[in-house]
C-alpha atoms as a PDB file:
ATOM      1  CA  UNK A   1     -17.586  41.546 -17.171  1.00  0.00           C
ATOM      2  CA  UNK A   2     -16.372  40.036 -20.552  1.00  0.00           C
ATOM      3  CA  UNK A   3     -16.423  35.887 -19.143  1.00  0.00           C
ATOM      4  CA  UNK A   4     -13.636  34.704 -22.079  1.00  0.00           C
ATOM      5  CA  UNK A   5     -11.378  37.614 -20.789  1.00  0.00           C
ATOM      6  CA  UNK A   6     -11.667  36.525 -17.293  1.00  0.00           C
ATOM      7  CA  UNK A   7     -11.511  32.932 -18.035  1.00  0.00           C
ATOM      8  CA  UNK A   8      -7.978  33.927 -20.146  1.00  0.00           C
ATOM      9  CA  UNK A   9      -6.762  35.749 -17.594  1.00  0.00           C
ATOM     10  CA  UNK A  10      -7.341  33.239 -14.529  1.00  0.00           C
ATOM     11  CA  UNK A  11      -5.879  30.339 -16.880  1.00  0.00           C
ATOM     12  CA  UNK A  12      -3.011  32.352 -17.659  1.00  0.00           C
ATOM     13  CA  UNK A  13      -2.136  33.251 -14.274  1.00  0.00           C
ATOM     14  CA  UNK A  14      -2.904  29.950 -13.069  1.00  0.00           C
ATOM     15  CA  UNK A  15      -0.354  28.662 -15.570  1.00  0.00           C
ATOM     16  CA  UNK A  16       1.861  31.066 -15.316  1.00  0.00           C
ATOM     17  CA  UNK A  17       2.119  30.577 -11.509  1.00  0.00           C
ATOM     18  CA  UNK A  18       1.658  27.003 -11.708  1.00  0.00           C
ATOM     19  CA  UNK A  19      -1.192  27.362  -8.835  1.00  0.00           C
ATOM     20  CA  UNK A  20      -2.022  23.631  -9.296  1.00  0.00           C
ATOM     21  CA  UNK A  21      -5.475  24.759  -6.993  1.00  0.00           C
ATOM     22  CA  UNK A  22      -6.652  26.975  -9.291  1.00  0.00           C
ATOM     23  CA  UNK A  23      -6.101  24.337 -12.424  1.00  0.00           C
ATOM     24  CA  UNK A  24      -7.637  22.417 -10.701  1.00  0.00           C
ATOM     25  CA  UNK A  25     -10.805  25.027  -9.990  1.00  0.00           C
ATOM     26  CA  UNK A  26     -10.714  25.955 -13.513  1.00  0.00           C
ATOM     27  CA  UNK A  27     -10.702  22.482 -14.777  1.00  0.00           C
ATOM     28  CA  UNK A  28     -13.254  21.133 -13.089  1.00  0.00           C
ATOM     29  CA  UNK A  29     -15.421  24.076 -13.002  1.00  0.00           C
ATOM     30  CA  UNK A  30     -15.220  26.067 -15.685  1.00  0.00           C
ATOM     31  CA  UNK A  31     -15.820  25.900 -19.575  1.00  0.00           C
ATOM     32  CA  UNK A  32     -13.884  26.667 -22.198  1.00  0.00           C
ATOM     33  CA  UNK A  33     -10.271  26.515 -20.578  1.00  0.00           C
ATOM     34  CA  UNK A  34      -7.185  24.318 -21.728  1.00  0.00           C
ATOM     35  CA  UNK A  35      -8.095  21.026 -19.912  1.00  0.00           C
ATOM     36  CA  UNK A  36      -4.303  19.885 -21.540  1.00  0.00           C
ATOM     37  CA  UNK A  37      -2.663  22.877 -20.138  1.00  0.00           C
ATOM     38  CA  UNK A  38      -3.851  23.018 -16.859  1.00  0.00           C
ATOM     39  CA  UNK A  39      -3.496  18.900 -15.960  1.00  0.00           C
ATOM     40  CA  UNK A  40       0.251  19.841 -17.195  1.00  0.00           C
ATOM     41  CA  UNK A  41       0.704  21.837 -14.464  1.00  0.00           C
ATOM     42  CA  UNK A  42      -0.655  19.626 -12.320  1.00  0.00           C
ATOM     43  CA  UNK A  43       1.136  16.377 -13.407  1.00  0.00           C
ATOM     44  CA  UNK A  44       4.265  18.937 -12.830  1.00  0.00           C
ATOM     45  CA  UNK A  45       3.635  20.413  -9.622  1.00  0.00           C
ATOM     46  CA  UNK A  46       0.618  18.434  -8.172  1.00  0.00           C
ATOM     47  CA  UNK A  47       1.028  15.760  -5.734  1.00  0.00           C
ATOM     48  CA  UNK A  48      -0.693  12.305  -5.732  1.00  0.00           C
ATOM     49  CA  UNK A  49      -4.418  13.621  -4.051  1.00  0.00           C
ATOM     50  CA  UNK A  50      -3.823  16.824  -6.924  1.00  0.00           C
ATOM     51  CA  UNK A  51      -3.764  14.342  -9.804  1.00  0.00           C
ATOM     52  CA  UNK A  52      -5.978  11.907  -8.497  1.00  0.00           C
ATOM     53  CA  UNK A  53      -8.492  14.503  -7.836  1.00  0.00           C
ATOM     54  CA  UNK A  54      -8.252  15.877 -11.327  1.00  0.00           C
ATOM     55  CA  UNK A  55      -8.597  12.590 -12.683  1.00  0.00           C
ATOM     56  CA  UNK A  56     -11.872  11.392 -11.284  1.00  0.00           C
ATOM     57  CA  UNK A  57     -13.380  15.205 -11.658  1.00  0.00           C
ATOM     58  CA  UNK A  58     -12.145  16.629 -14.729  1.00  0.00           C
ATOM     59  CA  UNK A  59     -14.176  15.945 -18.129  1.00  0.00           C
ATOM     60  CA  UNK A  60     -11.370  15.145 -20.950  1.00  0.00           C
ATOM     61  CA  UNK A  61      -8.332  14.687 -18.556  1.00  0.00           C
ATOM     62  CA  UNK A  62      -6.022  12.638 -20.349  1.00  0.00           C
ATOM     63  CA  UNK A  63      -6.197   9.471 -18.075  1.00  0.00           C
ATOM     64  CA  UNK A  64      -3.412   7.709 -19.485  1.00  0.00           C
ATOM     65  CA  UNK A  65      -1.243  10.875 -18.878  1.00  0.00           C
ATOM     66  CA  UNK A  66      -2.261  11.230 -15.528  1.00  0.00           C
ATOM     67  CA  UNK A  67      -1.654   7.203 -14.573  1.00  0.00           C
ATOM     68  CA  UNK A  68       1.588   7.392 -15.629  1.00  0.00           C
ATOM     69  CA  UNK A  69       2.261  10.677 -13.511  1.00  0.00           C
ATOM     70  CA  UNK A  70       0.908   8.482 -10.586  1.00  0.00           C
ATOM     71  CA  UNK A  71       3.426   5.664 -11.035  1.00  0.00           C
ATOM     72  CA  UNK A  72       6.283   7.778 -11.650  1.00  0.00           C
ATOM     73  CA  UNK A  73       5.717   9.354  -8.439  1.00  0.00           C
ATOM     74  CA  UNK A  74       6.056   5.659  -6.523  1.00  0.00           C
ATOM     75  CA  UNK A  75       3.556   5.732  -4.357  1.00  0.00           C
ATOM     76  CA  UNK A  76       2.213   2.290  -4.140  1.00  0.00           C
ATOM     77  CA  UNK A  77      -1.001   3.457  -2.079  1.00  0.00           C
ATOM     78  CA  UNK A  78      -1.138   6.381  -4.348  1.00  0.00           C
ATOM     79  CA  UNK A  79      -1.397   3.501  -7.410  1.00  0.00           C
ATOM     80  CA  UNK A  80      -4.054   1.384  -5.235  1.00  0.00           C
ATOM     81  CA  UNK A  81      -6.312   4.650  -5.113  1.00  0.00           C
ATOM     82  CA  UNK A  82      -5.829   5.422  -8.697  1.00  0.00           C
ATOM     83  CA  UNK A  83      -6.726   1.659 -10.170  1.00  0.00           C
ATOM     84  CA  UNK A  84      -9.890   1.157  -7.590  1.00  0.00           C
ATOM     85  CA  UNK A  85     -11.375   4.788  -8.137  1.00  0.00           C
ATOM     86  CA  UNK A  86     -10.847   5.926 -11.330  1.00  0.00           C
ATOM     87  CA  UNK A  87     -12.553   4.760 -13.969  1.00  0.00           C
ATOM     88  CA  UNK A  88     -10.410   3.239 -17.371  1.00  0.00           C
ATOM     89  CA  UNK A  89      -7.440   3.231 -15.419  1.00  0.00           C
ATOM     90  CA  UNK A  90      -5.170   0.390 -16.834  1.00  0.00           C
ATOM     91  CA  UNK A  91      -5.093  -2.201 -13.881  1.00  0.00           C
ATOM     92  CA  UNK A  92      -2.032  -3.894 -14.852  1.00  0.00           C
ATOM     93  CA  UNK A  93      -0.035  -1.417 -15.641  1.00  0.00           C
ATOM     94  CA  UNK A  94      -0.516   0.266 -12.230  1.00  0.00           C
ATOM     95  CA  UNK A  95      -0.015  -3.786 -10.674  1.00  0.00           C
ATOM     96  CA  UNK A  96       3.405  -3.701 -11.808  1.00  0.00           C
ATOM     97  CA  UNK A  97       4.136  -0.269 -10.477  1.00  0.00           C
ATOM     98  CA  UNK A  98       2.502  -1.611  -7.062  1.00  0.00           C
ATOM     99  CA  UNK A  99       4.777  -4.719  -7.142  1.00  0.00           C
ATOM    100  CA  UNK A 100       7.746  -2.477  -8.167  1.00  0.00           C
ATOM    101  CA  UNK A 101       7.546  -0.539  -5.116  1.00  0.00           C
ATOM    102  CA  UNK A 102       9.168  -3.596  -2.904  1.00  0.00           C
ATOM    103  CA  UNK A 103       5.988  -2.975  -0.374  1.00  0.00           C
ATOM    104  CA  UNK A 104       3.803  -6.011   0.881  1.00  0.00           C
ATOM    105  CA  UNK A 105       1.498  -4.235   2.387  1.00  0.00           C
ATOM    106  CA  UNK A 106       0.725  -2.182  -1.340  1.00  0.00           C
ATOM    107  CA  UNK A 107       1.036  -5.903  -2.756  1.00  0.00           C
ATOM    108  CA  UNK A 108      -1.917  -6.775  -0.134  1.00  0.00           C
ATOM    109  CA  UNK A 109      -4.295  -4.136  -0.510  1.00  0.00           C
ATOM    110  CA  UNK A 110      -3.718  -3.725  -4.449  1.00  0.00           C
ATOM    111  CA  UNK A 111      -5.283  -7.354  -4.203  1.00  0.00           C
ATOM    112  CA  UNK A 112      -7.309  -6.624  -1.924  1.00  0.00           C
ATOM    113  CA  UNK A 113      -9.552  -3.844  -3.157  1.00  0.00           C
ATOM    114  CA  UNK A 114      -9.096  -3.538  -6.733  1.00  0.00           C
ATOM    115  CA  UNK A 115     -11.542  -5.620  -9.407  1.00  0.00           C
ATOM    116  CA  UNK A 116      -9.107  -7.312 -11.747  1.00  0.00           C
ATOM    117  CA  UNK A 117      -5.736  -7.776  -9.965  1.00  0.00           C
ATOM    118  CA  UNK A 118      -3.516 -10.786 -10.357  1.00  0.00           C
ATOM    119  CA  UNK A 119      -3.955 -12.080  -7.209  1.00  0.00           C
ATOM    120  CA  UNK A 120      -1.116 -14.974  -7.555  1.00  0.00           C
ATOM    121  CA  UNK A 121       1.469 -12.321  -8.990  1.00  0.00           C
ATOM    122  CA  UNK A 122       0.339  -9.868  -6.400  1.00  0.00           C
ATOM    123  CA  UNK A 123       0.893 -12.429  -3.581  1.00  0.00           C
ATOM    124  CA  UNK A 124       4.673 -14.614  -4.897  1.00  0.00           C
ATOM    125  CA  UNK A 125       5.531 -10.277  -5.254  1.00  0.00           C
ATOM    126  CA  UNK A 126       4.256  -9.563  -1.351  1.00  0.00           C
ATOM    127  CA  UNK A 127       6.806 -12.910  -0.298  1.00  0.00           C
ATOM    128  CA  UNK A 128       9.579 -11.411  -2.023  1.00  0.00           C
ATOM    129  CA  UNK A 129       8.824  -7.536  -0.541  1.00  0.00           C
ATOM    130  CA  UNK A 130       9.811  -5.837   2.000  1.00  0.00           C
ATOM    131  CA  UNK A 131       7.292  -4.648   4.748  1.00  0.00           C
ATOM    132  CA  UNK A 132       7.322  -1.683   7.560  1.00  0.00           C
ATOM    133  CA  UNK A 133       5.318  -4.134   9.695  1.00  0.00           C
ATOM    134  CA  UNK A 134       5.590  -7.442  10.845  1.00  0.00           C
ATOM    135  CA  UNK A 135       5.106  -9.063   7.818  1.00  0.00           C
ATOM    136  CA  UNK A 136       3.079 -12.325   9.328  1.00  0.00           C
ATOM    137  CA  UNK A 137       0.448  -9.467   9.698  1.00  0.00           C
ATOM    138  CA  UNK A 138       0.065  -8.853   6.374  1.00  0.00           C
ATOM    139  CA  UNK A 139      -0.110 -12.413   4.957  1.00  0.00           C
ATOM    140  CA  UNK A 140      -2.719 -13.225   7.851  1.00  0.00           C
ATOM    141  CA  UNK A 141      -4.267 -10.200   6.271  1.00  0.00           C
ATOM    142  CA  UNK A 142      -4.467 -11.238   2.753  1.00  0.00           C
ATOM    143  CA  UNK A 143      -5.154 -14.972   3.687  1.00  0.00           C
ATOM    144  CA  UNK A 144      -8.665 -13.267   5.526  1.00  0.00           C
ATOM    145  CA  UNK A 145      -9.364 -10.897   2.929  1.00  0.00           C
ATOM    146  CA  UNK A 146      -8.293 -11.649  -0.466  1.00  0.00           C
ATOM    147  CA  UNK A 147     -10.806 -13.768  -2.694  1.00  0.00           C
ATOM    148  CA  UNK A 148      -7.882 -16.700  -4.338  1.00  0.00           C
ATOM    149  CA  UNK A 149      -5.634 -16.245  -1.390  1.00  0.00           C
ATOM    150  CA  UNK A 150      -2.896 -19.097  -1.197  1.00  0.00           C
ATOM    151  CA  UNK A 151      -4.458 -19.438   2.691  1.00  0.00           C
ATOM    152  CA  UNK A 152      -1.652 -22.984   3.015  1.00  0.00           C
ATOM    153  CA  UNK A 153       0.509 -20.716   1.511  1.00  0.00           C
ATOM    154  CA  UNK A 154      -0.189 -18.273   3.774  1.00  0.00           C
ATOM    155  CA  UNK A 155      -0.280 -20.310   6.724  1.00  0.00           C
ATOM    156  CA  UNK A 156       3.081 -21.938   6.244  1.00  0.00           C
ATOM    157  CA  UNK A 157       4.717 -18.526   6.111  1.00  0.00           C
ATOM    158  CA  UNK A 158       3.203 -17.537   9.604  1.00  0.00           C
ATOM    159  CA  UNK A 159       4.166 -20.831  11.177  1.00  0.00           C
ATOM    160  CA  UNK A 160       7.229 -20.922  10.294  1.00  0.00           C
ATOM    161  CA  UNK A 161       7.773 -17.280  12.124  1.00  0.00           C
ATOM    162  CA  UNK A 162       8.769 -16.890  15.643  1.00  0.00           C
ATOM    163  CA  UNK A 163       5.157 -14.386  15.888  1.00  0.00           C
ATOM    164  CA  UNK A 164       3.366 -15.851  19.055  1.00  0.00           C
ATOM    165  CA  UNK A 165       0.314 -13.174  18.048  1.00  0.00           C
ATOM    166  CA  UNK A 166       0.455 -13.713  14.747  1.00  0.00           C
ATOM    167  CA  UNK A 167       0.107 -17.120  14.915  1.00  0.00           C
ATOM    168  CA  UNK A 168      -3.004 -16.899  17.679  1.00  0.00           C
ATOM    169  CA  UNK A 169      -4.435 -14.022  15.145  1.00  0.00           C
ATOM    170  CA  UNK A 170      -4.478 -16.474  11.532  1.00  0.00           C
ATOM    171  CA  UNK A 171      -5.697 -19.449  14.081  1.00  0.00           C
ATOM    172  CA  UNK A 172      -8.347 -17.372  14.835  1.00  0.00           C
ATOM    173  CA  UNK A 173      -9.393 -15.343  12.447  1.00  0.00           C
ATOM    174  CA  UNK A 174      -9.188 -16.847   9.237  1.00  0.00           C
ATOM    175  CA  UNK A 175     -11.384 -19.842   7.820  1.00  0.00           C
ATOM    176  CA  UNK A 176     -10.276 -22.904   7.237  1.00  0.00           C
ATOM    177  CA  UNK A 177      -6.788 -22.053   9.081  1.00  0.00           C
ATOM    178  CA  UNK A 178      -5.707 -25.180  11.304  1.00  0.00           C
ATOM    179  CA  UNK A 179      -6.270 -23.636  14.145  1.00  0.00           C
ATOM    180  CA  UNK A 180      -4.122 -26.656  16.337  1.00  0.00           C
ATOM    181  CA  UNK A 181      -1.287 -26.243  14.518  1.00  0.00           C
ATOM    182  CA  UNK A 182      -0.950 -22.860  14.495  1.00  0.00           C
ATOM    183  CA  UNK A 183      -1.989 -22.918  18.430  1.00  0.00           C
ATOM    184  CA  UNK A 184       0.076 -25.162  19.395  1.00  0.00           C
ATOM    185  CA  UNK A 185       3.201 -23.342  17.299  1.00  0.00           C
ATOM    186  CA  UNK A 186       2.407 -20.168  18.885  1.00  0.00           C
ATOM    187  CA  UNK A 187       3.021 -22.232  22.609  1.00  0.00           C
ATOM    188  CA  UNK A 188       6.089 -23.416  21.118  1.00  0.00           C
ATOM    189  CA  UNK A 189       7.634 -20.381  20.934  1.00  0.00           C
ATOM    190  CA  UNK A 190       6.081 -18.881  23.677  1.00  0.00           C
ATOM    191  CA  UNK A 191       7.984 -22.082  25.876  1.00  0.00           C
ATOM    192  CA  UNK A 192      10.930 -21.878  23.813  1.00  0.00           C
ATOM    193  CA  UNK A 193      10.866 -17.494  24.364  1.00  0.00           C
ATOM    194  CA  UNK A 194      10.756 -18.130  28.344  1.00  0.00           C
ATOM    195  CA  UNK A 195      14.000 -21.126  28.507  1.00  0.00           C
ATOM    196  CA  UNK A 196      16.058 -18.194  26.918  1.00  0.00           C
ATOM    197  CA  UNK A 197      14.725 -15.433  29.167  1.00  0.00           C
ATOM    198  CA  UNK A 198      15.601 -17.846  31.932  1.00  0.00           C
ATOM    199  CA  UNK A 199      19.562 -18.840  30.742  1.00  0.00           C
ATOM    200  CA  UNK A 200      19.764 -14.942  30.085  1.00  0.00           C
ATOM    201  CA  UNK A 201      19.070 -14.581  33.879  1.00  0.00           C
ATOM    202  CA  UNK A 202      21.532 -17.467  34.676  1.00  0.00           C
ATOM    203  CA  UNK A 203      24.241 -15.977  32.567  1.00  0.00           C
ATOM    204  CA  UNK A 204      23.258 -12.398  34.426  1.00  0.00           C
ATOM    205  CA  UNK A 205      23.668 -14.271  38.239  1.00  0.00           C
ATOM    206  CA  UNK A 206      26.506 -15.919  37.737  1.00  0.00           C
ATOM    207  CA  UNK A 207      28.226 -12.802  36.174  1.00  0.00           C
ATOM    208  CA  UNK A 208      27.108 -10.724  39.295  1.00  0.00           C
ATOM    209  CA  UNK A 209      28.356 -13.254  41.610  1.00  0.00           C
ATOM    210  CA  UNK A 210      32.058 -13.468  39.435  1.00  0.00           C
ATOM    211  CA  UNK A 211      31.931  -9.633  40.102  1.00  0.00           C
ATOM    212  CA  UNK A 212      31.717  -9.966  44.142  1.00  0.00           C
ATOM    213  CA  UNK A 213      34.527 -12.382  43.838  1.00  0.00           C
ATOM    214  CA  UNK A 214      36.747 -10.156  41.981  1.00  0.00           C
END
């Protein structure tokens, strides 16, 4: 078998094709291929695991190139792998894609997991976000996990919510929390929850009885 006709061949096809598995094979495996050409085709036709994968196992990938694939892509957890796992990646630059995204939860575990992050930026940008969960989740989260958390901060935000659990979870859970307050906030609402469940079933009697009279 002539090896630099083979290797032509299966870079060619896998160009050709754009078979962003085989780049990758060929990239990572092989000597003596186009390292450029192939991470083209995957920056064009990979998703986020393809060019995070050829990132952290392909000598001479173009880092830069493949970063900036990552955060044109969006994906804010797809930016948080990227900055904690691969080596030289440009931390801030992948922050403000993070914060960009409008996610809290991103926000949280940018500043969570990876060495270097703005923790204050990260956490005025998780306020301002929006969030697929309850959000009094998340800043319980960050006040428990994140090393410079604004835990007051934090705490405020979660008191000031109508979250019964949420409240119970930061009294609990995080340190220095005070735990009265946020107890006796969380019984608040819980007291405050049950008078409305109880007028709702006053307006619902009378309403029945108006009915029989009709």
């Amino acid at each position: 078998m002539d090896i630099k006709k083979e290797i032509q061949f299966l870079q060619g096809y896998a160009i050709s094709s754009c078979n962003v598995w085989l780049c990758y094979e060929l990239a990572s495996k092989i000597k003596g291929v186009d390292i450029s050409a192939l991470q083209d085709v995957v920056i064009n036709h990979g998703n986020e695991d393809d060019i995070i994968d050829f990132a952290r196992e392909v000598k001479g990938a173009n880092m830069m190139l493949l970063q900036d694939a990552i955060i044109k892509l969006g994906n804010g957890k797809a930016m948080v792998e990227f900055a904690n796992t691969i080596k030289g990646s440009d931390v801030e630059k992948l922050q403000d894609g993070v914060i960009a995204c409008n996610d809290a939860y991103v926000d949280y575990m940018f500043a969570r997991v990876v060495k270097g992050a703005d923790v204050k930026k990260l956490e005025d940008a998780m306020f301002k976000a929006n969030c697929e969960y309850e959000k009094e989740y998340v800043y319980t989260d960050f006040a428990k996990y994140v090393k410079g958390a604004d835990k007051k901060r934090l705490e405020d935000a979660v008191a000031k919510s109508t979250n019964v659990e949420a409240c119970r979870e930061f009294a609990n859970s995080v340190k220095g929390a005070n735990k009265s307050r946020l107890l006796e906030r969380a019984s608040e609402i819980e007291f405050f929850d049950k008078m409305l469940e109880k007028r709702i079933e006053k307006i619902k009697e009378i309403q029945k009885e108006d009915e029989k009279t009709l």
